[in-house]
PDB file of N, CA and C in Angstrom:
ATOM      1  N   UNK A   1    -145.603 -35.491   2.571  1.00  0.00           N
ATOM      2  CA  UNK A   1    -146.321 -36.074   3.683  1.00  0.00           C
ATOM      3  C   UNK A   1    -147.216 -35.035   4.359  1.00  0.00           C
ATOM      4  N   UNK A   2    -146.554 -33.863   4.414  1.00  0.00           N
ATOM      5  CA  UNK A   2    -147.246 -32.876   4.973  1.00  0.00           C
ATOM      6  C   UNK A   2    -148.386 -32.471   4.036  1.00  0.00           C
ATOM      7  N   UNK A   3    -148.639 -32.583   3.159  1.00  0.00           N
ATOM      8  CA  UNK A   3    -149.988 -32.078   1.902  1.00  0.00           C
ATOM      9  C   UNK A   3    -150.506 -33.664   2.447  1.00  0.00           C
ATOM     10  N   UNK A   4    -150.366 -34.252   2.437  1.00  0.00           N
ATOM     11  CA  UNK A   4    -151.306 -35.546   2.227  1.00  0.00           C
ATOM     12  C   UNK A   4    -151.921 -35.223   4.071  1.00  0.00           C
ATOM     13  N   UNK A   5    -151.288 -35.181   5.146  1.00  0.00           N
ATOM     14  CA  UNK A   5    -152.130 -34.905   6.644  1.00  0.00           C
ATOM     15  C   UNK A   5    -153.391 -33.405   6.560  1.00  0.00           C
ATOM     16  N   UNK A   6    -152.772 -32.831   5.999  1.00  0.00           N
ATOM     17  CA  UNK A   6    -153.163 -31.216   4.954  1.00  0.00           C
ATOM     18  C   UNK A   6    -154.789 -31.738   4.497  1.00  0.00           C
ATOM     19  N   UNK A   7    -154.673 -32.786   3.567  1.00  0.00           N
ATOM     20  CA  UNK A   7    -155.951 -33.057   2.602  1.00  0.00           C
ATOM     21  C   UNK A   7    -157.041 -33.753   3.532  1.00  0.00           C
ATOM     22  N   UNK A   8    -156.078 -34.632   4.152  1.00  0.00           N
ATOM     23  CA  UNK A   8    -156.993 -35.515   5.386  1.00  0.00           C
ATOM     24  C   UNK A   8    -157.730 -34.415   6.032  1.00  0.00           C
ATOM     25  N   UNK A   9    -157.645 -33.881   6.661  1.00  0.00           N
ATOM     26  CA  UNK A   9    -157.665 -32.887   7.730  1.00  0.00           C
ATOM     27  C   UNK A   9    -158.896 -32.010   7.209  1.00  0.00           C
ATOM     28  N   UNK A  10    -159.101 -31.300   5.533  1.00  0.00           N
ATOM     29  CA  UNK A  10    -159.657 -31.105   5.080  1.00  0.00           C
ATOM     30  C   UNK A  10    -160.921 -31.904   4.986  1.00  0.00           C
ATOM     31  N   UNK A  11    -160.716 -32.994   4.148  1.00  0.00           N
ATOM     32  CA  UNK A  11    -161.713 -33.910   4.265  1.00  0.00           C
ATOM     33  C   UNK A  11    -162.461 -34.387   5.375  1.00  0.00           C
ATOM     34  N   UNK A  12    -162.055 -34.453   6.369  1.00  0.00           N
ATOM     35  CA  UNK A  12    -162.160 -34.946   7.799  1.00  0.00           C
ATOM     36  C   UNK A  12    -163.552 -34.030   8.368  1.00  0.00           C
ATOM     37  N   UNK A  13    -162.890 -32.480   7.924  1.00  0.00           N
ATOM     38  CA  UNK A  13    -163.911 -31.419   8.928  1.00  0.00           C
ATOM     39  C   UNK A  13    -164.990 -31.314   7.452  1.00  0.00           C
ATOM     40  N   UNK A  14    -164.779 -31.265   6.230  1.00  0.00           N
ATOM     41  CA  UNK A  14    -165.728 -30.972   5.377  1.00  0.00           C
ATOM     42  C   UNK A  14    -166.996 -32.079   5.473  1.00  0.00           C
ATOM     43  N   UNK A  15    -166.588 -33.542   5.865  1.00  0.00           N
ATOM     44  CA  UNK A  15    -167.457 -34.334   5.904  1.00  0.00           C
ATOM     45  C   UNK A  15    -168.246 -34.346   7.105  1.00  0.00           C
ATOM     46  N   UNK A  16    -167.425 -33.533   8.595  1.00  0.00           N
ATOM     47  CA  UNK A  16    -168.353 -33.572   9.437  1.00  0.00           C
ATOM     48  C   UNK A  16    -169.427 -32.148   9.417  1.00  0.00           C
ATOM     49  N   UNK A  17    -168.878 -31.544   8.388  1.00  0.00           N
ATOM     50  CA  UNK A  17    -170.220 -30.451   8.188  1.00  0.00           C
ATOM     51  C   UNK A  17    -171.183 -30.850   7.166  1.00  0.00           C
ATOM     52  N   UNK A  18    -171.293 -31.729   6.288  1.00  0.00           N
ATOM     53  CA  UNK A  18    -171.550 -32.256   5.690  1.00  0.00           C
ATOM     54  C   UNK A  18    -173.096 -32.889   6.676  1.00  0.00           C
ATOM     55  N   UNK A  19    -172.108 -33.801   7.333  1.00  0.00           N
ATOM     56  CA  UNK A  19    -172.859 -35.014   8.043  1.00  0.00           C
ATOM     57  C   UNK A  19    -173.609 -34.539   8.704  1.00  0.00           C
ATOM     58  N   UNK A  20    -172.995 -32.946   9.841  1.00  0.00           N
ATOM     59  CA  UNK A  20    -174.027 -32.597  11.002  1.00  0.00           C
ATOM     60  C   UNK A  20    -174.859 -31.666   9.970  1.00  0.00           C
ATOM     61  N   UNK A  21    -175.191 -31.271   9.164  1.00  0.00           N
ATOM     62  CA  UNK A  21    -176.137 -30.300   8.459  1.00  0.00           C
ATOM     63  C   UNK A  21    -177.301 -31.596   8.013  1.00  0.00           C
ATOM     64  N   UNK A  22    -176.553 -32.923   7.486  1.00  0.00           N
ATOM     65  CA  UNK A  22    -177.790 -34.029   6.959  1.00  0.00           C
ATOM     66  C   UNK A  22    -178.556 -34.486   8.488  1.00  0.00           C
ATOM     67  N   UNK A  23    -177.909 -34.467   9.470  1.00  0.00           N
ATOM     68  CA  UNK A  23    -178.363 -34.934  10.764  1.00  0.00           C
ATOM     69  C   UNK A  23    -179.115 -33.678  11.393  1.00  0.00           C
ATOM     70  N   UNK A  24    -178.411 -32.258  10.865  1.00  0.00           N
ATOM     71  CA  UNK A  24    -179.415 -31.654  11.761  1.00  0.00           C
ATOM     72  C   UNK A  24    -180.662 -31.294  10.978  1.00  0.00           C
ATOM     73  N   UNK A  25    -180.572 -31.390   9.583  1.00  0.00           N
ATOM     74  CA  UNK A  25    -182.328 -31.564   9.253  1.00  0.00           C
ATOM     75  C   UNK A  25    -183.461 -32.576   9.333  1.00  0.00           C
ATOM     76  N   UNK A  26    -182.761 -33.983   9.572  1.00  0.00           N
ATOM     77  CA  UNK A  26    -183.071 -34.528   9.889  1.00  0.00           C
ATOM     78  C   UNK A  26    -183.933 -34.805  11.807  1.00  0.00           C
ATOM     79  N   UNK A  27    -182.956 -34.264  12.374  1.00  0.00           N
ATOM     80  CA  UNK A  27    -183.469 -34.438  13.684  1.00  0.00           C
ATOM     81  C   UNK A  27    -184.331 -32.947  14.046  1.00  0.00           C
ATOM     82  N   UNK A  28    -184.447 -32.231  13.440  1.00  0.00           N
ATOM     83  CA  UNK A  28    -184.733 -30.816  13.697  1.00  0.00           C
ATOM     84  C   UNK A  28    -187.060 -30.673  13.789  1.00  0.00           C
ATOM     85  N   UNK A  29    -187.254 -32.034  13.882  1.00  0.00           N
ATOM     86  CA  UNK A  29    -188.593 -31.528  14.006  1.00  0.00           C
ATOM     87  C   UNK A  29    -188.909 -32.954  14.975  1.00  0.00           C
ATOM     88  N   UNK A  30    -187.599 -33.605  15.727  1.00  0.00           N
ATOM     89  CA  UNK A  30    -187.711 -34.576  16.598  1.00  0.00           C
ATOM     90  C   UNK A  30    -187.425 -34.108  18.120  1.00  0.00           C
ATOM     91  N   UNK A  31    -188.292 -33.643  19.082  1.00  0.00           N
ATOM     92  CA  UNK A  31    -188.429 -32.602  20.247  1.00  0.00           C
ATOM     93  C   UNK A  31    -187.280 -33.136  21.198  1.00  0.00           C
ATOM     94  N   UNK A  32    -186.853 -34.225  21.338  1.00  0.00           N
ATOM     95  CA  UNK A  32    -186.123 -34.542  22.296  1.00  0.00           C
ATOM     96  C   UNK A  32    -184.388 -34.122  21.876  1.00  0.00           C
ATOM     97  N   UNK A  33    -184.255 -33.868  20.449  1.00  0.00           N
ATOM     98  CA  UNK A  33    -183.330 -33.907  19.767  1.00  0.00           C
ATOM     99  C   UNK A  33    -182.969 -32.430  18.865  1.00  0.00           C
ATOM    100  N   UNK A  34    -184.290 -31.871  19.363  1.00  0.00           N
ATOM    101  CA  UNK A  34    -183.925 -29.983  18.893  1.00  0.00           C
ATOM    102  C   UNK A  34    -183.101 -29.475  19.054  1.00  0.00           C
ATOM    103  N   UNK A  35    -182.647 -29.603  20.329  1.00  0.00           N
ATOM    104  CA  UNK A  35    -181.090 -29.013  20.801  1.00  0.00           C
ATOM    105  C   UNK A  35    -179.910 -29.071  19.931  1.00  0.00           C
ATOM    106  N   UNK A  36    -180.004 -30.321  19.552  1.00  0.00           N
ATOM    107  CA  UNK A  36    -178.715 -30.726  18.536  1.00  0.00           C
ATOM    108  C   UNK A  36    -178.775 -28.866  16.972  1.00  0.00           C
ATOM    109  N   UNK A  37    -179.781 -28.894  16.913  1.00  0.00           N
ATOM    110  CA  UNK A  37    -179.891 -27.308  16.199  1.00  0.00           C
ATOM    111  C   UNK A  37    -180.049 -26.358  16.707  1.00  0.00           C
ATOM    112  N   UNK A  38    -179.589 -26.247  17.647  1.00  0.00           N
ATOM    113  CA  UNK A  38    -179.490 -24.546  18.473  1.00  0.00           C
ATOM    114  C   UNK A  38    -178.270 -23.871  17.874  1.00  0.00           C
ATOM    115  N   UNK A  39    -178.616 -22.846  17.305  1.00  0.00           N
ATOM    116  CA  UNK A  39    -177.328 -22.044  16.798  1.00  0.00           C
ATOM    117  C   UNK A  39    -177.384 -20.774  16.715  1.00  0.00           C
ATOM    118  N   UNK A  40    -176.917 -19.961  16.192  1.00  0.00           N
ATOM    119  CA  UNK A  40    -176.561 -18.716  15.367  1.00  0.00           C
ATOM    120  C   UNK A  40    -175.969 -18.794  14.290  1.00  0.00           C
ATOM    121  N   UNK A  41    -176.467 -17.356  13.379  1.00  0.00           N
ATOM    122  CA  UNK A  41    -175.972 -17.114  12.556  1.00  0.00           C
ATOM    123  C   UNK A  41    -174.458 -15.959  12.414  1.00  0.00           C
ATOM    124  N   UNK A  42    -173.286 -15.809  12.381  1.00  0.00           N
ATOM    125  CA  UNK A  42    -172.584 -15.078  12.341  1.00  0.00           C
ATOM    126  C   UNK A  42    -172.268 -14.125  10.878  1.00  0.00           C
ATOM    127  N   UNK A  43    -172.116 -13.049  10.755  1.00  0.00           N
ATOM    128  CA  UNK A  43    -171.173 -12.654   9.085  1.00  0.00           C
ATOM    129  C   UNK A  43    -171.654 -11.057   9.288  1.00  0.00           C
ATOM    130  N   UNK A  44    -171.012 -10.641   7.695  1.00  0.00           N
ATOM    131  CA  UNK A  44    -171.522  -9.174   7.404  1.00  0.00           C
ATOM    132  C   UNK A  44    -172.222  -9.288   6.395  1.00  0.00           C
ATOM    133  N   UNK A  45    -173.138  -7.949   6.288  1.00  0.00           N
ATOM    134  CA  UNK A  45    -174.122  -7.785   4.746  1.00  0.00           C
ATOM    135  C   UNK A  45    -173.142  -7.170   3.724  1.00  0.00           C
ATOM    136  N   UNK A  46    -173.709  -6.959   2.439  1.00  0.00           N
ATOM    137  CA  UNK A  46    -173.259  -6.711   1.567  1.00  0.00           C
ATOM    138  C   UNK A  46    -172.287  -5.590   1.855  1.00  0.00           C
ATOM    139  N   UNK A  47    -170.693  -5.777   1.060  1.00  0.00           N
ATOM    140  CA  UNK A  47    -170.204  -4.436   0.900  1.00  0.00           C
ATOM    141  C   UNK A  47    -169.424  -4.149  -0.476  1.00  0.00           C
ATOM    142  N   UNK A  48    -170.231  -2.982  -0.691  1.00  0.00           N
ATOM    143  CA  UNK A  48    -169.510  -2.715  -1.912  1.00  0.00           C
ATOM    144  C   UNK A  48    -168.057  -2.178  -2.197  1.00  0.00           C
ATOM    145  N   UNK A  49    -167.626  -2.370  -3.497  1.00  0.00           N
ATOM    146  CA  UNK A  49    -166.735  -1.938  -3.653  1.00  0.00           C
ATOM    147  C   UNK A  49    -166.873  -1.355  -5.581  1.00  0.00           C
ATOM    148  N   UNK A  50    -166.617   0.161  -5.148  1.00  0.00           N
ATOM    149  CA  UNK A  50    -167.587   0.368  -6.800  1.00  0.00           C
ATOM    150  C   UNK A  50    -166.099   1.315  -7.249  1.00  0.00           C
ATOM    151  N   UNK A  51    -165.982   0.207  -8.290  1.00  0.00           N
ATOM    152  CA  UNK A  51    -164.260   1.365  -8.914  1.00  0.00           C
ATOM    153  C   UNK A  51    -164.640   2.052 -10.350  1.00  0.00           C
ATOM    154  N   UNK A  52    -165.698   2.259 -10.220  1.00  0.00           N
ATOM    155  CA  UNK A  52    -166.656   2.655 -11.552  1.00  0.00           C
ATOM    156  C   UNK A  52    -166.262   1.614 -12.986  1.00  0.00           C
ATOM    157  N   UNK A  53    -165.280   1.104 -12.975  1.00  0.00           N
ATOM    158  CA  UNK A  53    -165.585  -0.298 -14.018  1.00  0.00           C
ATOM    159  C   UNK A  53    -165.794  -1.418 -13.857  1.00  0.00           C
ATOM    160  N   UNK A  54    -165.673  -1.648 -12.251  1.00  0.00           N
ATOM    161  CA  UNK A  54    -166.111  -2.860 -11.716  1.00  0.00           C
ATOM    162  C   UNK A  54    -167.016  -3.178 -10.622  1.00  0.00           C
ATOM    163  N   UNK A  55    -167.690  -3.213 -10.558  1.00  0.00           N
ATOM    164  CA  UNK A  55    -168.244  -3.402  -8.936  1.00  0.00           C
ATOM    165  C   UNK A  55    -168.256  -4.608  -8.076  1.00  0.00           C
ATOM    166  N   UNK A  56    -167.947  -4.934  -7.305  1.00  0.00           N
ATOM    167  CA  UNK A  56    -167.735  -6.235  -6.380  1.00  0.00           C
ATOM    168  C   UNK A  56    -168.384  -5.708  -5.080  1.00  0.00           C
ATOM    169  N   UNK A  57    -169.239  -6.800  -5.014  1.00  0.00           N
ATOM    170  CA  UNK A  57    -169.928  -6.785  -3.683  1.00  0.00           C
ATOM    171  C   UNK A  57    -169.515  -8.417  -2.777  1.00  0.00           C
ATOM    172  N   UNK A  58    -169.517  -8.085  -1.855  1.00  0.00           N
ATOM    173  CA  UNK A  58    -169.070  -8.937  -0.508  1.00  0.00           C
ATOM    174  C   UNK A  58    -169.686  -9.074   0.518  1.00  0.00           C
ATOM    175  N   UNK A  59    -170.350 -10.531   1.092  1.00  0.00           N
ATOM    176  CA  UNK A  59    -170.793 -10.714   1.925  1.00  0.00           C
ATOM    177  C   UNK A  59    -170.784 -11.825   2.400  1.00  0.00           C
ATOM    178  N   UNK A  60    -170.715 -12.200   3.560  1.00  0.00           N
ATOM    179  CA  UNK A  60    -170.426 -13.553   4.368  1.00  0.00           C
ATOM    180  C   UNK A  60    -171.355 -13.816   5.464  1.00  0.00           C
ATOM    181  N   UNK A  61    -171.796 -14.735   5.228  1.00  0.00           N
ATOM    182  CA  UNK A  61    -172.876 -15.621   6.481  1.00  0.00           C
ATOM    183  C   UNK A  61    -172.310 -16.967   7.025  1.00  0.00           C
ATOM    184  N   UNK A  62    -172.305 -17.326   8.522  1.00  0.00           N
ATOM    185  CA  UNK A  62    -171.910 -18.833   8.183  1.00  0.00           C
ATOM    186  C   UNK A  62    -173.001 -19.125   9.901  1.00  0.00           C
ATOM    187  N   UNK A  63    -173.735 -20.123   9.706  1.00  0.00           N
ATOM    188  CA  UNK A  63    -174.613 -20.544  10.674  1.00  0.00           C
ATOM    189  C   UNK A  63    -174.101 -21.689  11.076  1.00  0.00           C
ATOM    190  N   UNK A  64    -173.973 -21.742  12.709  1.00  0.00           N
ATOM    191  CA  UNK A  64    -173.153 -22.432  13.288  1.00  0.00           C
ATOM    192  C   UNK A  64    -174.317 -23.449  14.584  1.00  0.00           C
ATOM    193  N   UNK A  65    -174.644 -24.693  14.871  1.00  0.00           N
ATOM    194  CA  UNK A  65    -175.072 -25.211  15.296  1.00  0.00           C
ATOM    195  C   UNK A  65    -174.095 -25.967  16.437  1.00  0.00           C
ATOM    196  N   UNK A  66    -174.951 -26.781  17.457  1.00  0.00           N
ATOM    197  CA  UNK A  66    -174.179 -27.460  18.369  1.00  0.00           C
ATOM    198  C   UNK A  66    -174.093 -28.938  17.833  1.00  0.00           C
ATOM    199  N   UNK A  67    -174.441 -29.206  16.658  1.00  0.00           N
ATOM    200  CA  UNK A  67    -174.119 -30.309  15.880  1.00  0.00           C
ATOM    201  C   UNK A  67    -173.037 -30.106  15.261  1.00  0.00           C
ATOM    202  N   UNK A  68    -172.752 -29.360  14.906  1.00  0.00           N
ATOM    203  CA  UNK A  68    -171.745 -28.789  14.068  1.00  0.00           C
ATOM    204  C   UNK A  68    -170.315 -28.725  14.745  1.00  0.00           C
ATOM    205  N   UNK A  69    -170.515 -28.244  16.315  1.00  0.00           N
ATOM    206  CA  UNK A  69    -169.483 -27.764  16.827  1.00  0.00           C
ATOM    207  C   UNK A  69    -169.259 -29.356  17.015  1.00  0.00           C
ATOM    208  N   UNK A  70    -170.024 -30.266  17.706  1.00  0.00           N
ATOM    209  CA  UNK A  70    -169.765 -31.268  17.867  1.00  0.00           C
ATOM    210  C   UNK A  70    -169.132 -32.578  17.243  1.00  0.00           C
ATOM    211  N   UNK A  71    -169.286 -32.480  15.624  1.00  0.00           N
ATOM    212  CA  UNK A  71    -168.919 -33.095  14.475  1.00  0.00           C
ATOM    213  C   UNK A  71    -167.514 -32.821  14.478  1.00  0.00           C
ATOM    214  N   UNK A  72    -167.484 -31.151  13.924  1.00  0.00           N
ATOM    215  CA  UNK A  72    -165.438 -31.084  14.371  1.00  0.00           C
ATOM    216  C   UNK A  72    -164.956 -31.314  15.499  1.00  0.00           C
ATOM    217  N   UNK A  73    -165.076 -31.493  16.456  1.00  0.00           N
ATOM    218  CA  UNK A  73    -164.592 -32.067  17.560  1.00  0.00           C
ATOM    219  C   UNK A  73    -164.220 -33.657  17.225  1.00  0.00           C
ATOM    220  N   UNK A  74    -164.972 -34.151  16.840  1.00  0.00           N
ATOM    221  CA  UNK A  74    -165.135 -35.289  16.330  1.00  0.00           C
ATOM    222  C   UNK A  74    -163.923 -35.799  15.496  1.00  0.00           C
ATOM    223  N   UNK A  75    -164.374 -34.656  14.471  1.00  0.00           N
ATOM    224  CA  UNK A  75    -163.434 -34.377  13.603  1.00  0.00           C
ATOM    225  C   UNK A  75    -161.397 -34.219  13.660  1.00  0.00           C
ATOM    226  N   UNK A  76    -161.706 -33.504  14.760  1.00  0.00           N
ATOM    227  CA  UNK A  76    -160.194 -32.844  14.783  1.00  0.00           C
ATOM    228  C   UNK A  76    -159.552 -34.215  15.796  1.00  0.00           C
ATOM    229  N   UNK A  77    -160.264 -34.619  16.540  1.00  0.00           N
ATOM    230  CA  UNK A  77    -160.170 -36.319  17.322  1.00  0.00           C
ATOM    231  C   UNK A  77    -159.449 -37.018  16.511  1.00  0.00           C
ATOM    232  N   UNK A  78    -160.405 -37.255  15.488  1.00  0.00           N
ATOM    233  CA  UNK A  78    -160.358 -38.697  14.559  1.00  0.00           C
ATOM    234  C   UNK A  78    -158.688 -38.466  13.992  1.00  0.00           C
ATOM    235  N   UNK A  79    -158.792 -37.101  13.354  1.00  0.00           N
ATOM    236  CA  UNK A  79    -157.353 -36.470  12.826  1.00  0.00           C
ATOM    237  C   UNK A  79    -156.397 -37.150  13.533  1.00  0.00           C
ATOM    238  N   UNK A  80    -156.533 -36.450  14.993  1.00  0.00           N
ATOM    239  CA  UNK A  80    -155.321 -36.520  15.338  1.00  0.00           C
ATOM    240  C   UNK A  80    -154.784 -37.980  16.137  1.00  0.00           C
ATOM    241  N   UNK A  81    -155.884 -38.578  16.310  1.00  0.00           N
ATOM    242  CA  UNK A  81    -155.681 -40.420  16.229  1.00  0.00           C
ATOM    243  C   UNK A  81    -155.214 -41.011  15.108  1.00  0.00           C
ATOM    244  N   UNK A  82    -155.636 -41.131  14.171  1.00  0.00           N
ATOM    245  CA  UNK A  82    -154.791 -41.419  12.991  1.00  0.00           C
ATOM    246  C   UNK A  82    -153.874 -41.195  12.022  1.00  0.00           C
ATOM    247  N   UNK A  83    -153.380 -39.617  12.897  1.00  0.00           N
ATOM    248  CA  UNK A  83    -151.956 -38.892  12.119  1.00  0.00           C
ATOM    249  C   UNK A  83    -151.336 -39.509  12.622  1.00  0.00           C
TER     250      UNK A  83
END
């Protein structure tokens, strides 16, 4: 039971990033509705890691909007109404 609230929960927030990224390109050149894309970008640049037979590089970006924040909210709502 607990993997199945687990998957929901997953699904739940993946679709509202999903949804607010299709909504915020969508609304993003409509002036009254710009706001909904106000964000930042958060992460680090590349870092290496060089073990002379392998090299792995690492880096993380994740751009965060007020559509976005707003969707999981949404999100974590809906969850916890229908758990």
């Amino acid at each position: 039971m607990k993997t199945k609230n687990t998957l929901i929960l997953i699904f739940l927030v993946l679709s509202a990033l999903v949804l607010s990224a299709l909504i915020g390109t969508i609304t993003e050149n409509i002036g009254f509705l710009k706001w909904l894309t106000w964000g930042d970008s958060i992460g680090f640049d590349t870092v290496n890691l060089d073990l002379s037979i392998i090299n792995l590089s690492f880096s993380f970006y994740m751009q965060i909007n007020v559509l976005q924040v707003v969707f999981i909210a949404a999100a974590l709502l809906l969850f916890k109404k229908i758990r």
